[in-house]
ModelCIF file with pLDDT and N, C-alpha, C, O atoms, coordinates in Angstrom:
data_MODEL
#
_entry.id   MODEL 
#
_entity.id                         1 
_entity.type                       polymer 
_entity.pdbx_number_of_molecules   1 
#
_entity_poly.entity_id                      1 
_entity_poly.type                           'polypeptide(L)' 
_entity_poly.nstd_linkage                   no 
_entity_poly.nstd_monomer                   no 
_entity_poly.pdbx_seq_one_letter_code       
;(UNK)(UNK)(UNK)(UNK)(UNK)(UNK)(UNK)(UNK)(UNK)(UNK)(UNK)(UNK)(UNK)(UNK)(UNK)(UNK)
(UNK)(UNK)(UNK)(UNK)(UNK)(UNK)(UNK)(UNK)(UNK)(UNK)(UNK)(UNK)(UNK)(UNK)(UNK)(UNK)
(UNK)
;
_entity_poly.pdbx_seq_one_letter_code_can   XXXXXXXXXXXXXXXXXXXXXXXXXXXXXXXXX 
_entity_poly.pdbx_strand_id                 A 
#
loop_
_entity_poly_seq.entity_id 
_entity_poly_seq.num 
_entity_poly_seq.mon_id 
_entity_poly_seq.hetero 
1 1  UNK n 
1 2  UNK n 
1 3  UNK n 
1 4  UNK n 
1 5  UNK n 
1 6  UNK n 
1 7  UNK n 
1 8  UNK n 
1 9  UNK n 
1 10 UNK n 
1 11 UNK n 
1 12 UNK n 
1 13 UNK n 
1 14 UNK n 
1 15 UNK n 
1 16 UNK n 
1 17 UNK n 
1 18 UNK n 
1 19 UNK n 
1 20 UNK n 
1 21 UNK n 
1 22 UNK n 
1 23 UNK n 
1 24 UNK n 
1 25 UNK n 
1 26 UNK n 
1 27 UNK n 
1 28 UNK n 
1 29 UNK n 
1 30 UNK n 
1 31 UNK n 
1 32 UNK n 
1 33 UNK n 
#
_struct_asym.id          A 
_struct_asym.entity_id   1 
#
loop_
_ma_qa_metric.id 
_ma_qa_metric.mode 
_ma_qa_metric.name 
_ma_qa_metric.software_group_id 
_ma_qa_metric.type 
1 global pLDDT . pLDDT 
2 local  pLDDT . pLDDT 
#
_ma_qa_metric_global.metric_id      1 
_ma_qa_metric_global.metric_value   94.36 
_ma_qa_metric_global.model_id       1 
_ma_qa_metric_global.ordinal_id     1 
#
loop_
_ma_qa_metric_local.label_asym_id 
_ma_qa_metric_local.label_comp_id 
_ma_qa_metric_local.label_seq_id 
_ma_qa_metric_local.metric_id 
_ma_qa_metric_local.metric_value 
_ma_qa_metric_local.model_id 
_ma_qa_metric_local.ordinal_id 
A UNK 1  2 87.00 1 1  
A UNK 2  2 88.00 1 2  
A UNK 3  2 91.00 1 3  
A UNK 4  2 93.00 1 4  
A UNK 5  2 93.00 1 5  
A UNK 6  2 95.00 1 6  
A UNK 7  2 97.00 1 7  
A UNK 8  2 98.00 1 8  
A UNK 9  2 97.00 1 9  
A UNK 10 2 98.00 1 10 
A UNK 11 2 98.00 1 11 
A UNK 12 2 98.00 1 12 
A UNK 13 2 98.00 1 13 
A UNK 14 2 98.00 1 14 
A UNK 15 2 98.00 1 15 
A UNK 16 2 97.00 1 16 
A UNK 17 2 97.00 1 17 
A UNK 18 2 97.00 1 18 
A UNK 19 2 96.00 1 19 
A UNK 20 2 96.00 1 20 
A UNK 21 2 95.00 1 21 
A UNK 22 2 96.00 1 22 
A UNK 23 2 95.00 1 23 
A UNK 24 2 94.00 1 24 
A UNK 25 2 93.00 1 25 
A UNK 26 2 95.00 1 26 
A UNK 27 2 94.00 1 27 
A UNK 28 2 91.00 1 28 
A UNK 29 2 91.00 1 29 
A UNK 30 2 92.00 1 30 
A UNK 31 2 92.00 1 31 
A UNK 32 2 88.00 1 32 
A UNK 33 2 88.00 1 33 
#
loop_
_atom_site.group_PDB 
_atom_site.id 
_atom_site.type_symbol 
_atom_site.label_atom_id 
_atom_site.label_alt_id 
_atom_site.label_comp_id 
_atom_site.label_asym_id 
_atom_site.label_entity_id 
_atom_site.label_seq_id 
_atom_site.pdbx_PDB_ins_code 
_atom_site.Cartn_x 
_atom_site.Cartn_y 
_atom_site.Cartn_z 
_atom_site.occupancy 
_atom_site.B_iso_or_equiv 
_atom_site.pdbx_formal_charge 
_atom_site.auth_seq_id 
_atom_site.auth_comp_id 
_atom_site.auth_asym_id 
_atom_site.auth_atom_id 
_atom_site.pdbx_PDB_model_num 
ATOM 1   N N  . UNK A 1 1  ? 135.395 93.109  101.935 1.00 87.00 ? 1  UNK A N  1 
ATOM 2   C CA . UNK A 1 1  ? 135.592 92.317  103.153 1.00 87.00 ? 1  UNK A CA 1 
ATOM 3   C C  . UNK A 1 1  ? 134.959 90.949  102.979 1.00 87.00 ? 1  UNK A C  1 
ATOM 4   O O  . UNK A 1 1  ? 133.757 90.694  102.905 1.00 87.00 ? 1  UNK A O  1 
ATOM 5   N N  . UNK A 1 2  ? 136.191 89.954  102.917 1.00 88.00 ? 2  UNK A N  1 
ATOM 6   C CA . UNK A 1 2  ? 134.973 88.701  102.197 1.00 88.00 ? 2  UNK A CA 1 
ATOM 7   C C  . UNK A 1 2  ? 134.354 88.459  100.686 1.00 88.00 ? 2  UNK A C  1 
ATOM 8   O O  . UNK A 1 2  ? 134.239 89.129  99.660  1.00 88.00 ? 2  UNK A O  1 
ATOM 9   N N  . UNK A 1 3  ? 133.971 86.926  101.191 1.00 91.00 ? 3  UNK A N  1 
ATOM 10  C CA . UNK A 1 3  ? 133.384 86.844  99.902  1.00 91.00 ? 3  UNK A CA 1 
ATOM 11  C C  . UNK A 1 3  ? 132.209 87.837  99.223  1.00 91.00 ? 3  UNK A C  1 
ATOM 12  O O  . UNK A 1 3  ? 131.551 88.593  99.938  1.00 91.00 ? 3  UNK A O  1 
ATOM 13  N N  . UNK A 1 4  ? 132.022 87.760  97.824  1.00 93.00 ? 4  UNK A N  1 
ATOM 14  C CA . UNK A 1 4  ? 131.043 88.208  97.075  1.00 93.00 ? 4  UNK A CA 1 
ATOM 15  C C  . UNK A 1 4  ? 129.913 88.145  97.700  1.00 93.00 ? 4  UNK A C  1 
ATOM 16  O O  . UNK A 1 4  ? 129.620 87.104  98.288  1.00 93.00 ? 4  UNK A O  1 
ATOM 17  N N  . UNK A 1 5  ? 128.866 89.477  97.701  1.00 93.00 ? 5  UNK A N  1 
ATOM 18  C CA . UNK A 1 5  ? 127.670 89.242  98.255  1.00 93.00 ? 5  UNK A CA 1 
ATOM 19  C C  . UNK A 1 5  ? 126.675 88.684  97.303  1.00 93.00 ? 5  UNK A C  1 
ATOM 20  O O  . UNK A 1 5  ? 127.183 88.164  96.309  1.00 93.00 ? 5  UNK A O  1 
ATOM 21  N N  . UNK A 1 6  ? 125.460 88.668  97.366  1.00 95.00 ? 6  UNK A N  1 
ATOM 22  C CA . UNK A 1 6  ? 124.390 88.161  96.835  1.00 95.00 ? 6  UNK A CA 1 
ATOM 23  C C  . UNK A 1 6  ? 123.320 89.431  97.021  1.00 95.00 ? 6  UNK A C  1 
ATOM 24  O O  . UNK A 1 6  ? 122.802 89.482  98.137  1.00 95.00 ? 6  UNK A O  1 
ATOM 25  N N  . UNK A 1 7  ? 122.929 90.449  96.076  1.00 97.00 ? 7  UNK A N  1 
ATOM 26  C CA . UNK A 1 7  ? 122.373 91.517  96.229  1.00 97.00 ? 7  UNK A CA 1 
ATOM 27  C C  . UNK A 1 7  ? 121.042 91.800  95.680  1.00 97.00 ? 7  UNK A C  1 
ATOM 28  O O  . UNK A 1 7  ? 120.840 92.141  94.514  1.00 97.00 ? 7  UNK A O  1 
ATOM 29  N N  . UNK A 1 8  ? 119.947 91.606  96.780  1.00 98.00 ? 8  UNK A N  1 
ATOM 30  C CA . UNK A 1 8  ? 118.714 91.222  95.890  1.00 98.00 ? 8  UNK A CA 1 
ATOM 31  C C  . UNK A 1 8  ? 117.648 92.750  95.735  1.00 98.00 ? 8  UNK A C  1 
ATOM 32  O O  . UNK A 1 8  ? 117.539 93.748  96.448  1.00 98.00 ? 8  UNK A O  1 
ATOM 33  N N  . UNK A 1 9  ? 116.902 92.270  94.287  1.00 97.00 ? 9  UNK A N  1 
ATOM 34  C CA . UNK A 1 9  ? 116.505 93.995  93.970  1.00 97.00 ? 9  UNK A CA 1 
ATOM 35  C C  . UNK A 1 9  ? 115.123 93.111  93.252  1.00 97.00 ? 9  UNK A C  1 
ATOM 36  O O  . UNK A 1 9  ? 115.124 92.073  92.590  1.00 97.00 ? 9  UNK A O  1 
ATOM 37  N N  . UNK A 1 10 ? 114.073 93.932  93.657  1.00 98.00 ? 10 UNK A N  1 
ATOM 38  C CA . UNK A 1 10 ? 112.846 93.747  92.677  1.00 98.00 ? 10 UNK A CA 1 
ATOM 39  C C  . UNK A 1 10 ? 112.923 93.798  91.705  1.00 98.00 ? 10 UNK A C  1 
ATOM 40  O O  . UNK A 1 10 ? 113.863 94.415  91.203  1.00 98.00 ? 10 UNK A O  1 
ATOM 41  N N  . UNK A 1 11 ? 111.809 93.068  90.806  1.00 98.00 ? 11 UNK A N  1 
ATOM 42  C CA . UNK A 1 11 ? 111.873 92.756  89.193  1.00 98.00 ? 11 UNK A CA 1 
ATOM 43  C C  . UNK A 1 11 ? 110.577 94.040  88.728  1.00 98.00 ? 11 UNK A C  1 
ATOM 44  O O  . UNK A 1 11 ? 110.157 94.875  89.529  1.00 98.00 ? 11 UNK A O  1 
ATOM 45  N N  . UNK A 1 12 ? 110.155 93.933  87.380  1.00 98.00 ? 12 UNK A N  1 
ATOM 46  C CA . UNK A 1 12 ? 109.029 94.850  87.261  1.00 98.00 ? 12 UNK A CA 1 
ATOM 47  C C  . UNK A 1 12 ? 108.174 94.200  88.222  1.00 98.00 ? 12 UNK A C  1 
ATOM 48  O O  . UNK A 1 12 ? 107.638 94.743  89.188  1.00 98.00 ? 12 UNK A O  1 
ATOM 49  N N  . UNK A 1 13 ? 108.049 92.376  87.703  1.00 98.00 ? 13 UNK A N  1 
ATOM 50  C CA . UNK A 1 13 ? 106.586 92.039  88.689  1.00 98.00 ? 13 UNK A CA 1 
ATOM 51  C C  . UNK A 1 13 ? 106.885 92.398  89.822  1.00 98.00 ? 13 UNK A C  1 
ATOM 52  O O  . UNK A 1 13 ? 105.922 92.834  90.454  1.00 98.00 ? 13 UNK A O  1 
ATOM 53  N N  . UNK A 1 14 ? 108.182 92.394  90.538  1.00 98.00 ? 14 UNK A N  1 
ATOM 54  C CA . UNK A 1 14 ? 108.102 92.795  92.175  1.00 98.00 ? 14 UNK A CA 1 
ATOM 55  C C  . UNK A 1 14 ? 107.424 94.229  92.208  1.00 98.00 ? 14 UNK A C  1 
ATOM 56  O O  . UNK A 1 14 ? 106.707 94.655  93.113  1.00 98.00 ? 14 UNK A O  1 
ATOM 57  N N  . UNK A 1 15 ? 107.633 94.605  91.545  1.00 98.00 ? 15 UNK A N  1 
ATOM 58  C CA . UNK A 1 15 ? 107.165 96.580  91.698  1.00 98.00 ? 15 UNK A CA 1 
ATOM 59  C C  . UNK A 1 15 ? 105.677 96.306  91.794  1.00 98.00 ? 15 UNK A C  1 
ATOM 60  O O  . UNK A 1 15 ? 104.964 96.558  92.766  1.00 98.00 ? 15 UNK A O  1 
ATOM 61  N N  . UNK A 1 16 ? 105.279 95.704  90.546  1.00 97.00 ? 16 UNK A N  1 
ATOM 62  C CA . UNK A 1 16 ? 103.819 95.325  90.389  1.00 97.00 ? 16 UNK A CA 1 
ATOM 63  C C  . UNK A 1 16 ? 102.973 94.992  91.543  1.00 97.00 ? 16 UNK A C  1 
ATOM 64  O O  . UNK A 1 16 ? 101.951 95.593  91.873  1.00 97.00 ? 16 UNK A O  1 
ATOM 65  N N  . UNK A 1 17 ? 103.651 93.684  92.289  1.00 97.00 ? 17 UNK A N  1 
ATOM 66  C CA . UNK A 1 17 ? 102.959 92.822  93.023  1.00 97.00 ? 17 UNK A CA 1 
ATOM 67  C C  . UNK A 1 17 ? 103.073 93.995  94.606  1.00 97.00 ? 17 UNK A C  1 
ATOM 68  O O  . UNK A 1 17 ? 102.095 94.357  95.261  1.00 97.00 ? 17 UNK A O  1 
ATOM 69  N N  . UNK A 1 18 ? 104.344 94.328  94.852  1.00 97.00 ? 18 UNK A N  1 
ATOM 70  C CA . UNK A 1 18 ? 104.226 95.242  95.864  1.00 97.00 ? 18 UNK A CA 1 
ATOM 71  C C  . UNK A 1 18 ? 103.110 96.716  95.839  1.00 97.00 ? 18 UNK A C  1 
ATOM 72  O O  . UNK A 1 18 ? 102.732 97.285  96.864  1.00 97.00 ? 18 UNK A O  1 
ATOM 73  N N  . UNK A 1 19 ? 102.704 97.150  94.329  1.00 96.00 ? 19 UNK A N  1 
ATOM 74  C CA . UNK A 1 19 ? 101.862 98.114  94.863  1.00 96.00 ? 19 UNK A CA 1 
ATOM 75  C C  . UNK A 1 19 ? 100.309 98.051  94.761  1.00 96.00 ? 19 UNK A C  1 
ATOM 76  O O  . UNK A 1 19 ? 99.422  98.890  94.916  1.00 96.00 ? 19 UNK A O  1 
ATOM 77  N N  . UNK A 1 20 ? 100.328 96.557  94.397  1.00 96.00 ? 20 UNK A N  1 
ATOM 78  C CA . UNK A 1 20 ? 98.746  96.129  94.710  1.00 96.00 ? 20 UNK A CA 1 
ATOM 79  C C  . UNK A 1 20 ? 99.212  95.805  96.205  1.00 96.00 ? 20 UNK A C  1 
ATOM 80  O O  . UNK A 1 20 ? 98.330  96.448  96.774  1.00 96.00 ? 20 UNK A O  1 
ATOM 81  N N  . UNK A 1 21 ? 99.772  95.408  96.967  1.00 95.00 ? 21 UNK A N  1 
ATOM 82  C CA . UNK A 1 21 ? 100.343 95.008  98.517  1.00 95.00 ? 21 UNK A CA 1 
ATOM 83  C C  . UNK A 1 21 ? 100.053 96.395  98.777  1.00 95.00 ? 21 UNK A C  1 
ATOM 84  O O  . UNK A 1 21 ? 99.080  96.685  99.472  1.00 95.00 ? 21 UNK A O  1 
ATOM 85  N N  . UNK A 1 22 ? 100.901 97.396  98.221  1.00 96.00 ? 22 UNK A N  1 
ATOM 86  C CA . UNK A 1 22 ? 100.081 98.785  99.247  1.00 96.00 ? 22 UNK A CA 1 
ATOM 87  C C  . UNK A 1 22 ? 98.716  98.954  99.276  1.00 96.00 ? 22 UNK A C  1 
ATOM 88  O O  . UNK A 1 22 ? 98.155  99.358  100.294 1.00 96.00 ? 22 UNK A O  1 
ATOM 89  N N  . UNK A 1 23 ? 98.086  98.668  98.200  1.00 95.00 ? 23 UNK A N  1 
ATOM 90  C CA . UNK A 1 23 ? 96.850  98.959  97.988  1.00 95.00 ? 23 UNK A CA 1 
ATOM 91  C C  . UNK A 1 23 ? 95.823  98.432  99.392  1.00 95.00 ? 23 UNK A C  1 
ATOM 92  O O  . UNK A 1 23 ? 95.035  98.977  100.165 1.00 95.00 ? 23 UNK A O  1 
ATOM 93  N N  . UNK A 1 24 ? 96.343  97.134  99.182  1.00 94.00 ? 24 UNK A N  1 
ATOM 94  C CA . UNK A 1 24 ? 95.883  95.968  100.268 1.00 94.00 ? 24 UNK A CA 1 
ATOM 95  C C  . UNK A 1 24 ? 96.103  96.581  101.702 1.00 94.00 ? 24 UNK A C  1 
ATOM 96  O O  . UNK A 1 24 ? 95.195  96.755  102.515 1.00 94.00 ? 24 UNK A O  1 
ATOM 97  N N  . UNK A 1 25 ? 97.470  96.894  101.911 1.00 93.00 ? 25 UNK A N  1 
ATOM 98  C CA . UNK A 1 25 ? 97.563  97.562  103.161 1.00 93.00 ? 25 UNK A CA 1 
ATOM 99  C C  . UNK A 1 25 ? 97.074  98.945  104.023 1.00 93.00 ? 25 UNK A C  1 
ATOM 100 O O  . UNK A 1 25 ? 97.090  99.165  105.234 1.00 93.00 ? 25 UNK A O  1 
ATOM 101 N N  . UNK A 1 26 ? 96.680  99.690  103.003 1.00 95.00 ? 26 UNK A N  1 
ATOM 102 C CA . UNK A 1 26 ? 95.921  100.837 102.707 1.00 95.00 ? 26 UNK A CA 1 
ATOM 103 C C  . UNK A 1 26 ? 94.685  100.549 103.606 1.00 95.00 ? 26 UNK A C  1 
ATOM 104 O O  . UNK A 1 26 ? 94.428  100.875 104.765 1.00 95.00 ? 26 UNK A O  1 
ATOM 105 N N  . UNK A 1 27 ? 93.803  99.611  102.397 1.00 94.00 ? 27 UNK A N  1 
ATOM 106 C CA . UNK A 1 27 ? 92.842  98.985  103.080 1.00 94.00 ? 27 UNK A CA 1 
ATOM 107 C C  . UNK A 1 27 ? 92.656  98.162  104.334 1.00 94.00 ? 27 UNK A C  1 
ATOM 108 O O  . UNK A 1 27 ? 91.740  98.436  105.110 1.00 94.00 ? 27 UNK A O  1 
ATOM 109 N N  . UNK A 1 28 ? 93.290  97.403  104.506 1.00 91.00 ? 28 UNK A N  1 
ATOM 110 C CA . UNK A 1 28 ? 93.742  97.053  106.275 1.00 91.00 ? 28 UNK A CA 1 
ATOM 111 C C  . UNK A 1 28 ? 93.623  97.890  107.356 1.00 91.00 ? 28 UNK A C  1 
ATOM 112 O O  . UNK A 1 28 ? 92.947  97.898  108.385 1.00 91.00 ? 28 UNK A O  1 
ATOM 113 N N  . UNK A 1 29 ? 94.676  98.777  106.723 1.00 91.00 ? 29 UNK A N  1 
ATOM 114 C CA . UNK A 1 29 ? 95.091  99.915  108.054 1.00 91.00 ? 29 UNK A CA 1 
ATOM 115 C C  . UNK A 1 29 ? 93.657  100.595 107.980 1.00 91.00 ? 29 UNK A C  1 
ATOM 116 O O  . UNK A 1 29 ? 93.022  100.622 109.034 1.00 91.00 ? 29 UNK A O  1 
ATOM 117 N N  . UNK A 1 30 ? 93.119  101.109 106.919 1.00 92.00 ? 30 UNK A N  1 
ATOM 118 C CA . UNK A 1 30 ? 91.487  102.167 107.043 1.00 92.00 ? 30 UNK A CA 1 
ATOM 119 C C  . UNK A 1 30 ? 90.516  101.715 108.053 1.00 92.00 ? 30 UNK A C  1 
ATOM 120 O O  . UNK A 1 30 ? 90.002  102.367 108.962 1.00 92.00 ? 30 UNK A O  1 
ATOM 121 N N  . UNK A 1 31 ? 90.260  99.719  107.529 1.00 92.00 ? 31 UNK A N  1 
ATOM 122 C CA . UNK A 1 31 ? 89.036  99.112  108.101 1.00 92.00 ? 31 UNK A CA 1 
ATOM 123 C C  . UNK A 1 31 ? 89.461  98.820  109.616 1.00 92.00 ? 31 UNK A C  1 
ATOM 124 O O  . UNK A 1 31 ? 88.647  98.567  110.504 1.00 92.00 ? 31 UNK A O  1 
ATOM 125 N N  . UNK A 1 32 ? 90.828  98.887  109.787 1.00 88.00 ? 32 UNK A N  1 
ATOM 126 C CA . UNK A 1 32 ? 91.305  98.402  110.962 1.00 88.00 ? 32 UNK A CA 1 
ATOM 127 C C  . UNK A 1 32 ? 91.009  100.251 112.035 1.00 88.00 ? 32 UNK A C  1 
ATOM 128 O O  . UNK A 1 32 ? 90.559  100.410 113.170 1.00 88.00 ? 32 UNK A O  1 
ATOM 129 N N  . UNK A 1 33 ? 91.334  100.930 111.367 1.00 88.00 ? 33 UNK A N  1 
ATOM 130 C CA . UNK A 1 33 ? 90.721  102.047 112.151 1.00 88.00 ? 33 UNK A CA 1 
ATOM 131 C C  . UNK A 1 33 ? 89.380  102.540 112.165 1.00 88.00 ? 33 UNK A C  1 
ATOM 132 O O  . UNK A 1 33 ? 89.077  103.484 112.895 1.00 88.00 ? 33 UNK A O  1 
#
């Protein structure tokens, strides 16, 4: 339907950088409770 989409997917670094981000969020959510 339409033009060609544009279909975006993490790289290794995205994997990388997102599960130090969980890590981070982990910690947020703990100190925040």
């Amino acid at each position: 339907q339409g033009p060609p989409r544009k279909y975006y997917r993490l790289t290794r670094q995205g994997e990388a950088f997102l599960g130090e981000l969980e890590c981070s969020w982990q910690e947020l959510v703990d100190t925040v409770n």
